[in-house]
Protein backbone atom coordinates (compact mmCIF):
# COMPACT_ATOMS: atom_id res chain seq x y z
CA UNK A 1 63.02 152.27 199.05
CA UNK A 2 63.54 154.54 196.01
CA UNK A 3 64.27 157.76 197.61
CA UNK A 4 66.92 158.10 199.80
CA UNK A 5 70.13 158.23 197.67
CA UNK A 6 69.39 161.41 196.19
CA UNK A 7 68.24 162.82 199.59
CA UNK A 8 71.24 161.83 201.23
CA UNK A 9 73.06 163.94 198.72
CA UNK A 10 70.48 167.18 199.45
CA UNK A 11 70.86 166.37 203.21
CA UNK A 12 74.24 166.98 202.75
CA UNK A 13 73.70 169.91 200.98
CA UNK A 14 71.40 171.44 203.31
CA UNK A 15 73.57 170.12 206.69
CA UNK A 16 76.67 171.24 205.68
CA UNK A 17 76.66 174.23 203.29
CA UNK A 18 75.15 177.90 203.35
CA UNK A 19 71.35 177.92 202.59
CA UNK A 20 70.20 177.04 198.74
CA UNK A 21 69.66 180.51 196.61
CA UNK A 22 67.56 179.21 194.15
CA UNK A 23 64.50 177.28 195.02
CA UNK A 24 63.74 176.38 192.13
CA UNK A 25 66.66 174.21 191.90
CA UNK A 26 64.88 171.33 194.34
CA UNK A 27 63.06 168.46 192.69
CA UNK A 28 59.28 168.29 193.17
CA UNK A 29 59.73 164.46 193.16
CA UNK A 30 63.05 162.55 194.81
CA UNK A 31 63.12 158.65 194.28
CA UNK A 32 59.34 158.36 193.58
CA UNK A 33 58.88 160.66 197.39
CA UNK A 34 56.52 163.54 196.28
CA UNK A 35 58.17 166.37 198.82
CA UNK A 36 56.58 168.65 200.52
CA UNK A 37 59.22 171.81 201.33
CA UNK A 38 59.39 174.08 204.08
CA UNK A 39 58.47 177.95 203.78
CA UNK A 40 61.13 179.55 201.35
CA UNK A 41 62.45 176.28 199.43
CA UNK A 42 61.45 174.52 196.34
CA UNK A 43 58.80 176.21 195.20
CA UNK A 44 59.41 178.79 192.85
CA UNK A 45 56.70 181.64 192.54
CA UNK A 46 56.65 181.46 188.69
CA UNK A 47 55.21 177.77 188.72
CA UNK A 48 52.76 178.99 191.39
CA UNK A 49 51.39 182.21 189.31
CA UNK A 50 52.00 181.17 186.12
CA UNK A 51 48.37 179.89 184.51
CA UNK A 52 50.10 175.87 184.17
CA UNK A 53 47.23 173.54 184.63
CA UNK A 54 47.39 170.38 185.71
CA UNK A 55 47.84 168.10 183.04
CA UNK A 56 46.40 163.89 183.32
CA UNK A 57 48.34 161.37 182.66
CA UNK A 58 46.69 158.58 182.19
CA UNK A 59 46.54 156.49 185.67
CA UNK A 60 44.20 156.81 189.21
CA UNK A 61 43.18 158.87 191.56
CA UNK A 62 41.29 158.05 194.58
CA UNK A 63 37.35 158.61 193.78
CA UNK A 64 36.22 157.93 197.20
CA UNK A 65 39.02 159.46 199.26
CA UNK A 66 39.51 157.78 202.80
CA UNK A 67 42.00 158.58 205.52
CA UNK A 68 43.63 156.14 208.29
CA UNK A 69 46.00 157.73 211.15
CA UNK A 70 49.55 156.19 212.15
CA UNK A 71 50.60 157.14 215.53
CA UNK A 72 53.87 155.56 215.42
CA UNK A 73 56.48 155.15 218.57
CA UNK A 74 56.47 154.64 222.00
CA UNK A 75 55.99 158.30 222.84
CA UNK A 76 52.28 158.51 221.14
CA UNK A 77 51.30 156.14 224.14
CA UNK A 78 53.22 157.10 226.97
CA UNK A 79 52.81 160.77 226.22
CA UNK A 80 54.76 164.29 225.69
CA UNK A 81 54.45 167.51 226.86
CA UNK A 82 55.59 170.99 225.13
CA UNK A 83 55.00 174.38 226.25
CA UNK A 84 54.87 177.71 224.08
CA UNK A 85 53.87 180.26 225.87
CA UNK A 86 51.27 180.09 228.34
CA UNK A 87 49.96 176.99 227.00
CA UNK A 88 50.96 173.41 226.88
CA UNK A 89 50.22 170.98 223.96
CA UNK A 90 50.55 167.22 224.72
CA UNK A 91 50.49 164.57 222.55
CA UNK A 92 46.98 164.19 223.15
CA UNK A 93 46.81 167.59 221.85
CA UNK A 94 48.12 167.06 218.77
CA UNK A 95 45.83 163.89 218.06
CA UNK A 96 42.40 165.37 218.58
CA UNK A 97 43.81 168.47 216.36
CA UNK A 98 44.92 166.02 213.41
CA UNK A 99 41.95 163.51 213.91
CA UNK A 100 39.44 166.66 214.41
CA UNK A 101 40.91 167.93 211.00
CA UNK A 102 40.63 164.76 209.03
CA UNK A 103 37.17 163.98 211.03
CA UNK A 104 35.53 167.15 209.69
CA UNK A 105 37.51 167.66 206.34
CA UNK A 106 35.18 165.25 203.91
CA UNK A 107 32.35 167.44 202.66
CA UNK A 108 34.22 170.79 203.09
CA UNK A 109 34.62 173.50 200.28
CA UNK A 110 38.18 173.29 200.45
CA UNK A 111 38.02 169.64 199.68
CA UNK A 112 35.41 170.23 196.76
CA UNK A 113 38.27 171.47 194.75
CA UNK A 114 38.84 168.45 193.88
CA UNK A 115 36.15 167.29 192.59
CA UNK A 116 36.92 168.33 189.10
CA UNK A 117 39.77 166.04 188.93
CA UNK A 118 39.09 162.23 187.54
CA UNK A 119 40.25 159.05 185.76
CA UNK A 120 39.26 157.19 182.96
CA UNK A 121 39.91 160.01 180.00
CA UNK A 122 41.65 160.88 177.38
CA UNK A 123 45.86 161.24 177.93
CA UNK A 124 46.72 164.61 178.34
CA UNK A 125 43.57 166.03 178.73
CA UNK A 126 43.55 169.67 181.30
CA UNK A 127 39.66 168.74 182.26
CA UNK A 128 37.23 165.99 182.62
CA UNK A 129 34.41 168.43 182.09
CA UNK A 130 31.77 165.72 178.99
CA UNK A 131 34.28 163.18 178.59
CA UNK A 132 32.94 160.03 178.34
CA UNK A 133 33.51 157.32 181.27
CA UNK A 134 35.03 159.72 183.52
CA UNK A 135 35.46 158.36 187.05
CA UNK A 136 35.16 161.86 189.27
CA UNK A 137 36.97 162.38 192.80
CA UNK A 138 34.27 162.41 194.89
CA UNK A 139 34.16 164.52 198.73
CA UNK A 140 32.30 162.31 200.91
CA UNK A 141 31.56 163.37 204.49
CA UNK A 142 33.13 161.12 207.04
CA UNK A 143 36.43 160.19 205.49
CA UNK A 144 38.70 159.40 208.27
CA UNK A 145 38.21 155.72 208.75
CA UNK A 146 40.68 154.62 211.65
CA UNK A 147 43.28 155.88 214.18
CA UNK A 148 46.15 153.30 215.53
CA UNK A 149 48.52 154.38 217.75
CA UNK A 150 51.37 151.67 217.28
CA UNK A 151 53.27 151.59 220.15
CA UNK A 152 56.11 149.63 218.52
CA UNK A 153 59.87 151.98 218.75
CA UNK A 154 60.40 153.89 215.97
CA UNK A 155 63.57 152.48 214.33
CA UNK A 156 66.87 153.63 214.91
CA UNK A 157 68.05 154.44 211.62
CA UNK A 158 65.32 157.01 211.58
CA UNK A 159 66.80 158.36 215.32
CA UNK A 160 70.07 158.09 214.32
CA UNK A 161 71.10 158.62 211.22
CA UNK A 162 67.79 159.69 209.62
CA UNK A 163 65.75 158.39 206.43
CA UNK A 164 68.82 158.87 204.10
CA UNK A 165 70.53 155.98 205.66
CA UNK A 166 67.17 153.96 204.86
CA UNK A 167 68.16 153.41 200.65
CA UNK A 168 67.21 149.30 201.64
CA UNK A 169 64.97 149.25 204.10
CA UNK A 170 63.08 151.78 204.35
CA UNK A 171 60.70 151.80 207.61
CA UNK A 172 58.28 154.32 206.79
CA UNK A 173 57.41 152.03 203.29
CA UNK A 174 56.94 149.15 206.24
CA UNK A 175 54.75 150.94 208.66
CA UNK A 176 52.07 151.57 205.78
CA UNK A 177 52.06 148.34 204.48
CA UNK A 178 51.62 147.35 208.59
CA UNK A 179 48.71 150.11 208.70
CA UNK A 180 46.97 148.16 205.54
CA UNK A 181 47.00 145.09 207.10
CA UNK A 182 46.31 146.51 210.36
CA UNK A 183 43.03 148.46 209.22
CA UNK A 184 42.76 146.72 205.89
CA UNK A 185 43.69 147.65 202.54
CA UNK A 186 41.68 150.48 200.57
CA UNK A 187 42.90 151.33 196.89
CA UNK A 188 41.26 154.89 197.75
CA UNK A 189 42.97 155.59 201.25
CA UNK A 190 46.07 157.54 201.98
CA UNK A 191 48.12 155.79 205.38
CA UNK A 192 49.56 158.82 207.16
CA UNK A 193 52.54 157.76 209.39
CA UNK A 194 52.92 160.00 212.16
CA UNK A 195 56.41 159.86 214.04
CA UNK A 196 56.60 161.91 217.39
CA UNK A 197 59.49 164.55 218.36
CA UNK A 198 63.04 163.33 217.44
CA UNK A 199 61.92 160.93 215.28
CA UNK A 200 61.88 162.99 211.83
CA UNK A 201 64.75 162.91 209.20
CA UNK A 202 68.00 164.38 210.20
CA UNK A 203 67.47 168.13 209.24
CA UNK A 204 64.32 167.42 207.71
CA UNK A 205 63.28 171.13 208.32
CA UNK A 206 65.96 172.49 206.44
CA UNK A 207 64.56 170.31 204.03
CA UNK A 208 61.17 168.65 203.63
CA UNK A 209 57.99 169.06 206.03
CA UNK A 210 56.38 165.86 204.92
CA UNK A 211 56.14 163.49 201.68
CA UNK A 212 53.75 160.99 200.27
CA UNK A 213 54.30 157.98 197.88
CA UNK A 214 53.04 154.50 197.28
CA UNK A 215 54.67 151.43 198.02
CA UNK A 216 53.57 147.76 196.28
CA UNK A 217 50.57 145.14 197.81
CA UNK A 218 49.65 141.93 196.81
CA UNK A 219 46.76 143.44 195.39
CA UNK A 220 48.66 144.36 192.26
CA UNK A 221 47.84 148.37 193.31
CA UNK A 222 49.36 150.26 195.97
CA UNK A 223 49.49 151.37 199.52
CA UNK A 224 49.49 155.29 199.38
CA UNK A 225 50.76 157.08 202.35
CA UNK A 226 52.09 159.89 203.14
CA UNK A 227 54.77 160.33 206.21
CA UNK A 228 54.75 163.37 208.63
CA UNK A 229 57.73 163.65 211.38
CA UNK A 230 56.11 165.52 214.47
CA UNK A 231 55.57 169.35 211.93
CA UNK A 232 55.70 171.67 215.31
CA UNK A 233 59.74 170.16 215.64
CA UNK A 234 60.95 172.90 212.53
CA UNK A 235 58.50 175.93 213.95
CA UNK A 236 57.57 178.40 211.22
CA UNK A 237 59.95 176.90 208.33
CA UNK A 238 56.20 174.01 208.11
CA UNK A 239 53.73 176.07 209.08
CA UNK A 240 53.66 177.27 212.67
CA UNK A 241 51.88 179.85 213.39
CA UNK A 242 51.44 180.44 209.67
CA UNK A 243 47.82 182.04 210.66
CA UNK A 244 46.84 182.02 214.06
CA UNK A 245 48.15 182.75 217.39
CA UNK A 246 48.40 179.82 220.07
CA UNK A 247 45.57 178.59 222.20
CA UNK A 248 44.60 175.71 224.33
CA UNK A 249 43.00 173.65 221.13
CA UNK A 250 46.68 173.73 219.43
CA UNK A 251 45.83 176.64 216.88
CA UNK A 252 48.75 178.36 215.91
CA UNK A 253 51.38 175.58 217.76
CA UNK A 254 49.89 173.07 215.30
CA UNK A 255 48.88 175.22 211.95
CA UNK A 256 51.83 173.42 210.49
CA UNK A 257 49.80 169.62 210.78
CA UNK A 258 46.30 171.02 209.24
CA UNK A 259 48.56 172.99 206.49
CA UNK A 260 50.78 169.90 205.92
CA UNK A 261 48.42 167.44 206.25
CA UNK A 262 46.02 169.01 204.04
CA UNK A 263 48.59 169.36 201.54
CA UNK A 264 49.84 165.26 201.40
CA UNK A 265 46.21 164.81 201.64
CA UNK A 266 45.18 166.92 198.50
CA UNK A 267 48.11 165.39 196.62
CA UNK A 268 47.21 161.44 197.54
CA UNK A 269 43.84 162.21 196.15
CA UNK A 270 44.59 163.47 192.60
CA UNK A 271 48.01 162.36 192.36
CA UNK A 272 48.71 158.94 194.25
CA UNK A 273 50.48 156.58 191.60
CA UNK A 274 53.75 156.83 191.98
CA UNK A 275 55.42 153.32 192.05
CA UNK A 276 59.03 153.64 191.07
CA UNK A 277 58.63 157.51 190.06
CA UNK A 278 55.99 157.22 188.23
CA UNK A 279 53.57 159.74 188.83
CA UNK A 280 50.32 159.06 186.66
CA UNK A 281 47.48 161.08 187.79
CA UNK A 282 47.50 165.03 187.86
CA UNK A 283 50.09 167.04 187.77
CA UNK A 284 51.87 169.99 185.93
CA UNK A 285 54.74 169.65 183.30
CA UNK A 286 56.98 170.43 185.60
CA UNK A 287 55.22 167.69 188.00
CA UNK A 288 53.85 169.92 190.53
CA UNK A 289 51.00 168.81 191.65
CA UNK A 290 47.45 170.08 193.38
CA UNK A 291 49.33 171.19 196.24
CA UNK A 292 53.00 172.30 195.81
CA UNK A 293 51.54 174.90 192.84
CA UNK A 294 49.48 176.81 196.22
CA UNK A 295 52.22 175.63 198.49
CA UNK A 296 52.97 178.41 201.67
CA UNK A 297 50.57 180.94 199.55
CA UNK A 298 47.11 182.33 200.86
CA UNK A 299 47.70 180.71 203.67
CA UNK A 300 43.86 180.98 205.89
CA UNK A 301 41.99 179.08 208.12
CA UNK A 302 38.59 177.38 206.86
CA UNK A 303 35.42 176.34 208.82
CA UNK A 304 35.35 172.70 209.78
CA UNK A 305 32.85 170.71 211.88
CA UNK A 306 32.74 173.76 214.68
CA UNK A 307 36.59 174.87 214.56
CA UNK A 308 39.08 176.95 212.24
CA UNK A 309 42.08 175.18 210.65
CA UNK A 310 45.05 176.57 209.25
CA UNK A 311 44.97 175.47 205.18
CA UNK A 312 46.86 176.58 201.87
CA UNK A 313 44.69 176.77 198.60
CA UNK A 314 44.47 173.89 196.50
CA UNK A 315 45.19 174.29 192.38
CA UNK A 316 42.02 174.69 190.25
CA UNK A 317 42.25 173.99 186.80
CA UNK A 318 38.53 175.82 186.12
CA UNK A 319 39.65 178.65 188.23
CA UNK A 320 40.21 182.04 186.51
CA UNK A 321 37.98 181.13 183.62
CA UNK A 322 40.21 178.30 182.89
CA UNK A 323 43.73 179.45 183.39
CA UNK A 324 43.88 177.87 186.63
CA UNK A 325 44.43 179.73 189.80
CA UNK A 326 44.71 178.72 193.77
CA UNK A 327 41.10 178.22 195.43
CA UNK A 328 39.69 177.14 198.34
CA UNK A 329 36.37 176.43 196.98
CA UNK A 330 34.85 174.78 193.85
C-alpha cells in the first residue's frame, strides 16, 4: 500500500525514456518495497566492494527462518507450457525447481551466512559476536513449511495496468495476509507470492525482478513476504541462464527463481521489519541489505539436497577479517 506512487513515477521512467545511466541513482527501498533490480540497474559496484558492513538497527530478524509458497492464479492449476530450446518447462517445472530449492536450502552453507546476524543488542552495533542476550538467526534443516497453489484470478489491475496502479489496494499485501491465514501466521516466515506469466508489473524487467516487505496482522507484528512475478518472463536481465545451460530439471531456464528467490529470502531473514519504510534489522548506511550488497556478483551454483542451484553470495560482516566481503559460506 506504500509503494506504488513512487514506482509509478520510475515505471514511467523506465517505459518511456532511454535506459537509466547511473544505477546508482535507484532507491534500494521504494514505499517500504525492498527491490530487488535486474542485471545492470541499481546496484552500484562501489556499495558492493566497498568494506560497508551491515549496520543493526535495533528491531527483528527471523531466528528460526521458515518459508511458505504462493502459487497464485488460475494458470498454476490449469498449467503452462514454454519451450527454450530442446526442452520444455511447465509450470510443474517451475514448482518442483522452487519447492526443491526452498526444500533443501535450511542447513546449507550458503544459508549459514547468516547465522552471524541477530537481535536483541546494542543499536548500531556491526556484530553480535559476546553481546549479551543476543537472539542469533538460526539455519534449521527443513524450512519450507507449506505450498498452496491458490487458484483464485490474479487481479486485473496487476494484468492491466500493473502494481503502480495498486497505491490503495494493493493485492499482493492481500494475498500474504490470505497465505497467513491460509497456513497460519509465523512471526519468523517469509510468504512468497508467486504470480505466473503475464501477471508481473508492467515492465517490471526493465525494472525490478522481485521485492519483499511486511504488511500489518492482528498480532501487533507483521506478515513478511516477498512477491516474485513468473522471473523466466525478463530472460537474462533476473537471472536466466546466469550460470548454467538449460536442461530438463529447469537449470539454466530457471537460474533466475533460485538467484531471486534466494536473494528475497536472505533479505526477509536479517532484514524483515519494514512497516511503513521502516527498515529495522540489518542493513548498510546506505540501506542495502544482505543481498543487494552481492547482488548479480559471483554468481555460482551450490550443492543442495542432490542438485546444483544457481545463487549470488550473501554479505558477511566477519568476512575479510572483518571488513566484510560476499561469501557463500560461514
Amino acid at each position: 500500500m506504500r509503494f506504488f506512487g513512487a514506482l509509478a513515477v520510475l515505471i514511467g521512467i523506465f517505459m518511456f525514456s532511454s535506459p537509466v545511466a547511473e544505477a546508482s541513482s535507484l532507491p534500494v527501498t521504494v514505499n517500504g518495497k525492498h527491490v530487488m533490480w535486474g542485471k545492470g540497474q541499481g546496484y552500484p559496484s562501489a556499495a558492493q566492494i566497498a568494506p560497508n558492513n551491515l549496520i543493526y538497527h535495533g528491531g527483528l530478524v527471523e531466528t528460526t527462518p521458515s518459508v511458505y509458497l504462493v502459487y497464485w492464479g488460475t494458470e498454476w492449476q490449469q498449467g503452462f507450457s514454454f519451450t527454450a530450446g530442446s526442452f520444455t518447462y511447465t509450470n510443474s517445472t517451475v514448482q518442483k525447481y522452487v519447492n526443491s530449492f526452498f526444500t533443501n536450502v535450511g542447513g546449507s552453507p550458503w544459508a549459514g551466512v547468516q547465522t552471524q546476524y541477530c537481535q536483541n543488542i546494542a543499536l548500531a552495533s556491526f556484530s553480535c559476536a559476546g553481546q549479551a542476550g543476543a537472539q542469533f538467526v538460526t539455519n534449521p534443516s527443513g524450512q519450507l513449511k507449506g505450498t498452496w497453489t491458490d487458484p483464485s484470478p490474479v487481479p486485473a489491475e496487476i494484468l492491466s495496468t500493473g502494481l503502480a496502479a495498486n497505491a490503495t489496494n494493493d493485492p499482493i499485501e492481500t494475498e500474504a495476509v490470505a497465505a497467513a491465514a491460509h497456513f497460519g501466521y509465523d512471526v519468523n516466515a517469509t510468504y512468497f507470492i508467486l504470480t505466473p506469466p503475464g501477471h508481473g508489473a508492467i515492465a517490471y524487467g526493465s525494472v525490478y525482478c522481485a521485492y519483499h516487505s511486511e504488511t500489518a496482522h492482528t498480532t501487533g507484528h507483521g506478515v513478511r513476504y516477498a512477491f516474485m512475478p513468473y522471473v523466466p518472463e525478463q530472460g537474462g536481465g533476473c537471472g536466466q541462464n546466469s550460470v548454467n545451460q538449460n536442461d530438463a530439471f529447469g537449470h539454466g531456464y530457471l537460474d533466475g527463481y533460485s538467484i531471486v528467490a534466494g536473494h528475497e529470502y536472505a533479505e526477509a531473514v536479517t532484514d524483515p521489519g519494514n512497516q511503513m519504510g521502516n527498515q529495522d534489522g540489518w542493513n548498510d548506511a546506505t540501506g542495502s541489505e544482505n543481498g543487494d550488497k552481492c547482488a548479480w556478483t559471483g554468481l555460482q551454483n551450490i550443492s543442495l539436497g542432490g542438485n546444483s542451484y544457481a545463487v549470488q553470495p550473501l554479505w558477511s560482516n566477519e568476512a575479510a577479517g572483518g571488513a566484510g566481503a560476499c561469501a557463500v559460506t560461514r
